[in-house]
C-alpha atoms as a PDB file:
ATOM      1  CA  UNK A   1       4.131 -51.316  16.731  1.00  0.00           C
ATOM      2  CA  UNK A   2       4.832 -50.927  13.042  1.00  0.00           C
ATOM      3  CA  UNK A   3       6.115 -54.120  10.974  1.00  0.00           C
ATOM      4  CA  UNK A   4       8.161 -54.310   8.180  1.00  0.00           C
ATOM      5  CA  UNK A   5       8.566 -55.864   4.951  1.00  0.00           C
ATOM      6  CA  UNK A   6      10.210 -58.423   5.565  1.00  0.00           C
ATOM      7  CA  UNK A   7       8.775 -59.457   9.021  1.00  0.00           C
ATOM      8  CA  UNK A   8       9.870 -63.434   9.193  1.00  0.00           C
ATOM      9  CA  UNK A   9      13.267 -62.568   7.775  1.00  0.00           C
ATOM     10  CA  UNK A  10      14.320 -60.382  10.195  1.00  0.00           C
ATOM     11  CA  UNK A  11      12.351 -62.021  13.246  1.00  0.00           C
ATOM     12  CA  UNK A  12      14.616 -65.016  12.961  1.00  0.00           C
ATOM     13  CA  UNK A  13      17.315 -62.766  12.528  1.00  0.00           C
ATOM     14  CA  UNK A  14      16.678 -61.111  15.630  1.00  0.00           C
ATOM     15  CA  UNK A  15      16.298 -64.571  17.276  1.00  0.00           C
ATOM     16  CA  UNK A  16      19.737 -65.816  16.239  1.00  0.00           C
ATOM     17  CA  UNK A  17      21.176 -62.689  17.728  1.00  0.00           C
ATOM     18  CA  UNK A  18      19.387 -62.753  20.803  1.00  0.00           C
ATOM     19  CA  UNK A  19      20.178 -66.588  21.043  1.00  0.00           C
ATOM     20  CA  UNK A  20      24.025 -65.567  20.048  1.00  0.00           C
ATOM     21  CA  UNK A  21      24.681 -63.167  22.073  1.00  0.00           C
ATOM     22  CA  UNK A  22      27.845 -62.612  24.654  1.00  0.00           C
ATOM     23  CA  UNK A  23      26.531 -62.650  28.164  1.00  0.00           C
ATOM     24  CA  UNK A  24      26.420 -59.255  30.221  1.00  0.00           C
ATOM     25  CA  UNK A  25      30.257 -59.999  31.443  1.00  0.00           C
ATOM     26  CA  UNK A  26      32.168 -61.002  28.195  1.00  0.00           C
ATOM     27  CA  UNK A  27      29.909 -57.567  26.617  1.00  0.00           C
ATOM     28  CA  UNK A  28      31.649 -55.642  29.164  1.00  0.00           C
ATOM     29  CA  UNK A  29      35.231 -57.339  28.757  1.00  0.00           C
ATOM     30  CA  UNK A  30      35.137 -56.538  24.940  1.00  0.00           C
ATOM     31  CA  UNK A  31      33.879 -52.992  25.669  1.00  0.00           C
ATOM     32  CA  UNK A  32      36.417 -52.034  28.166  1.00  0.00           C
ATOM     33  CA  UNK A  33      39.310 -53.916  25.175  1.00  0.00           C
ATOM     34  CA  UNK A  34      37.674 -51.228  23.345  1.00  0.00           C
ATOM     35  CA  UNK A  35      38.143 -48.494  25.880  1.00  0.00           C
ATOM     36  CA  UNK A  36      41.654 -49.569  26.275  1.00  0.00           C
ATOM     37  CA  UNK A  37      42.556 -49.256  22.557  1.00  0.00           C
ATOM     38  CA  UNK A  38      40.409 -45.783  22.111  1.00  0.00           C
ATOM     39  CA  UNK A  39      42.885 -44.132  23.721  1.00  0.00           C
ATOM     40  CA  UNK A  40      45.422 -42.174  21.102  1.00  0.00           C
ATOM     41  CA  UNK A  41      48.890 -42.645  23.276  1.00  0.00           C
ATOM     42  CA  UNK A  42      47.946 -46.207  24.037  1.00  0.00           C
ATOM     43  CA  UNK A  43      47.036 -47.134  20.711  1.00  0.00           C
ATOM     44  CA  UNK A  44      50.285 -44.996  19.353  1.00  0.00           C
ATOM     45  CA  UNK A  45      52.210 -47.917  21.891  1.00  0.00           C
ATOM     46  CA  UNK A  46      50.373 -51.004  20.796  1.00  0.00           C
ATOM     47  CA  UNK A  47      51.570 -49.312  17.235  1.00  0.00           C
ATOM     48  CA  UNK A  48      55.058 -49.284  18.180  1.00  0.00           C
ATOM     49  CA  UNK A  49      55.324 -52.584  19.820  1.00  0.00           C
ATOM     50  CA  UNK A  50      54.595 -53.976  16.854  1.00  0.00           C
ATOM     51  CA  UNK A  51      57.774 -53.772  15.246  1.00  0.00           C
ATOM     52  CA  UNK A  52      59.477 -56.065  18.081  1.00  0.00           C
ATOM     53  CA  UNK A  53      59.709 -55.839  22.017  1.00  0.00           C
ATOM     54  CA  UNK A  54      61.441 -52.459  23.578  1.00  0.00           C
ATOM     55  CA  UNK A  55      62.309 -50.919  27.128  1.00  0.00           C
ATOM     56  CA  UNK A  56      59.976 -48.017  27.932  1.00  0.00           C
ATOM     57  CA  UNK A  57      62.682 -45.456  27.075  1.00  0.00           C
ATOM     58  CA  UNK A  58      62.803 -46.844  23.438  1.00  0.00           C
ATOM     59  CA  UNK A  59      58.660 -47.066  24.206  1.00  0.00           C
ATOM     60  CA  UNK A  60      58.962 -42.908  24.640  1.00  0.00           C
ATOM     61  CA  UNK A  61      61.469 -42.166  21.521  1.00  0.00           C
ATOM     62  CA  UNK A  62      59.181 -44.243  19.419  1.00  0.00           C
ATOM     63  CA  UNK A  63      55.732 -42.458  20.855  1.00  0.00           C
ATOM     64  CA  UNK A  64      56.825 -39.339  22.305  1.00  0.00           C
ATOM     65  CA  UNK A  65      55.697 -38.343  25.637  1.00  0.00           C
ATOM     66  CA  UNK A  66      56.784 -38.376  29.160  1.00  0.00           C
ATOM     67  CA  UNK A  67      58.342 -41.621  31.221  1.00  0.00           C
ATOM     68  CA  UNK A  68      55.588 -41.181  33.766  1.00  0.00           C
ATOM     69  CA  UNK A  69      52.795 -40.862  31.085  1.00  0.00           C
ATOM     70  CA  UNK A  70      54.297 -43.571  28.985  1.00  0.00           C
ATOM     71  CA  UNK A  71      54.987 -45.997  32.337  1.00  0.00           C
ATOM     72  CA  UNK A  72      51.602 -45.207  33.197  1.00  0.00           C
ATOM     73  CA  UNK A  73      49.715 -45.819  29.705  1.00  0.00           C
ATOM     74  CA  UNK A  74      51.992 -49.276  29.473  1.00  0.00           C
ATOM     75  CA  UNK A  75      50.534 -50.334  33.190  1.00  0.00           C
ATOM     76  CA  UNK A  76      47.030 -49.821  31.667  1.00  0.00           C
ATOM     77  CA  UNK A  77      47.623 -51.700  28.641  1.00  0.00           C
ATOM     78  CA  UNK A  78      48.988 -54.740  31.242  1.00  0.00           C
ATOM     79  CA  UNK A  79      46.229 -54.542  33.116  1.00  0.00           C
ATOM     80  CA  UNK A  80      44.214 -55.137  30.149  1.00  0.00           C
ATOM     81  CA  UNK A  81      46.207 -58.133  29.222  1.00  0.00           C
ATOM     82  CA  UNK A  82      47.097 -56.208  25.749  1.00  0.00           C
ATOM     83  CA  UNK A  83      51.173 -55.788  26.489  1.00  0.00           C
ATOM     84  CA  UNK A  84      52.895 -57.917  28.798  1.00  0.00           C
ATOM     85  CA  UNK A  85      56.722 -57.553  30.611  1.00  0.00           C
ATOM     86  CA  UNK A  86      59.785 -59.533  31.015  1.00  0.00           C
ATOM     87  CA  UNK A  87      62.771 -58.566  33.040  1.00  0.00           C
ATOM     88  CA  UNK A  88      65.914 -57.813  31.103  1.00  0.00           C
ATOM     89  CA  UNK A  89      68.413 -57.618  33.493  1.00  0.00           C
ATOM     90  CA  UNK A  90      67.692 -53.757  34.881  1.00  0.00           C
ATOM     91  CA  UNK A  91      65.369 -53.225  32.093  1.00  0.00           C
ATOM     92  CA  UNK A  92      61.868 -54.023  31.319  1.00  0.00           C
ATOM     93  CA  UNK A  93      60.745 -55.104  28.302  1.00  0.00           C
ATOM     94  CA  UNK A  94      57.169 -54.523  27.064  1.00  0.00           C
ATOM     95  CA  UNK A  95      55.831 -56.747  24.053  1.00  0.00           C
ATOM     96  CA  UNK A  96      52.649 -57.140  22.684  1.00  0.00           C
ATOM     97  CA  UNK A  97      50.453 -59.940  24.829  1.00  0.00           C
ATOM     98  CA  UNK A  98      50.083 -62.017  21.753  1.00  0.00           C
ATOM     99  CA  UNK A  99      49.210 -62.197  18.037  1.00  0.00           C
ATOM    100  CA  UNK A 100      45.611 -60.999  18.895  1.00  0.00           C
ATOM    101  CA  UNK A 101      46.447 -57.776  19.581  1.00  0.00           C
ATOM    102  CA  UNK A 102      48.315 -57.225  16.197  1.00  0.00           C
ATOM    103  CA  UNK A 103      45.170 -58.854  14.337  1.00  0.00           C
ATOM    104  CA  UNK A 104      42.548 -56.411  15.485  1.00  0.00           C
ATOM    105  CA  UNK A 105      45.161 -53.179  14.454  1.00  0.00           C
ATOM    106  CA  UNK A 106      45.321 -54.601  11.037  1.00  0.00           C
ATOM    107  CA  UNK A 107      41.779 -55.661  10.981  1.00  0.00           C
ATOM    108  CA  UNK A 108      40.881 -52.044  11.657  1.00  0.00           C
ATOM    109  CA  UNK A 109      43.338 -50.422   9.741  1.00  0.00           C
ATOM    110  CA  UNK A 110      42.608 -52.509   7.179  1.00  0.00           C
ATOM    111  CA  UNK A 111      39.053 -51.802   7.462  1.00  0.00           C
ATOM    112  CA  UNK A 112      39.816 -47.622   7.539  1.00  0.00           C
ATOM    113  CA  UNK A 113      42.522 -48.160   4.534  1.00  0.00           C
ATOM    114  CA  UNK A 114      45.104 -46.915   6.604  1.00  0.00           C
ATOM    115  CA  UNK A 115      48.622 -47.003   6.176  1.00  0.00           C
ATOM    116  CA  UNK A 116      50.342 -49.981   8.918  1.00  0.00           C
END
């Protein structure tokens, strides 16, 4: 096996990171977050939630797209912990879970130099 040039450097950086690293489970968890938000109309909702709490038929004027698809896409995104739901009388209201979901848009649109 070939060394490099900096051998000791980057051996104890390799420890630290082996030492550091998220067990097999929490790996997983953050990969299927990342799953979750990969998705274009579920990432277009965690978008539009961000400006303030709406029914899924505001949800669908603000995204586009079908109630089923919409419904569907906002189940996912409660499954994953990343929107949650209050009853509003008939309505339900989806919000975003909390103010972890709005830091990683703007740390990765703010990382791609995207307009937010």
């Amino acid at each position: 096996m070939a060394t490099c040039d900096r051998e000791a450097q980057h051996h104890m950086a390799a420890e630290a990171a082996k030492a550091n690293m998220p067990g097999e489970e929490d790996i997983g968890r953050v990969a299927a977050v990342f799953k979750t938000i990969s998705e274009p109309s579920r990432l277009k909702i965690l978008f539009a939630l961000r400006q303030g709490e709406m029914c899924v038929y505001h949800v669908i004027e603000a995204v586009g797209g079908t109630q089923s698809a919409v419904s569907h896409q906002l189940r996912v995104l409660r499954d994953s912990r990343m929107v949650k739901a209050r009853r509003d009388g008939q309505n339900i209201v989806y919000s975003l879970a909390d103010e972890h979901v709005l830091a990683v848009l703007e740390l990765v649109c703010t990382h791609l130099n995207c307009k937010i």
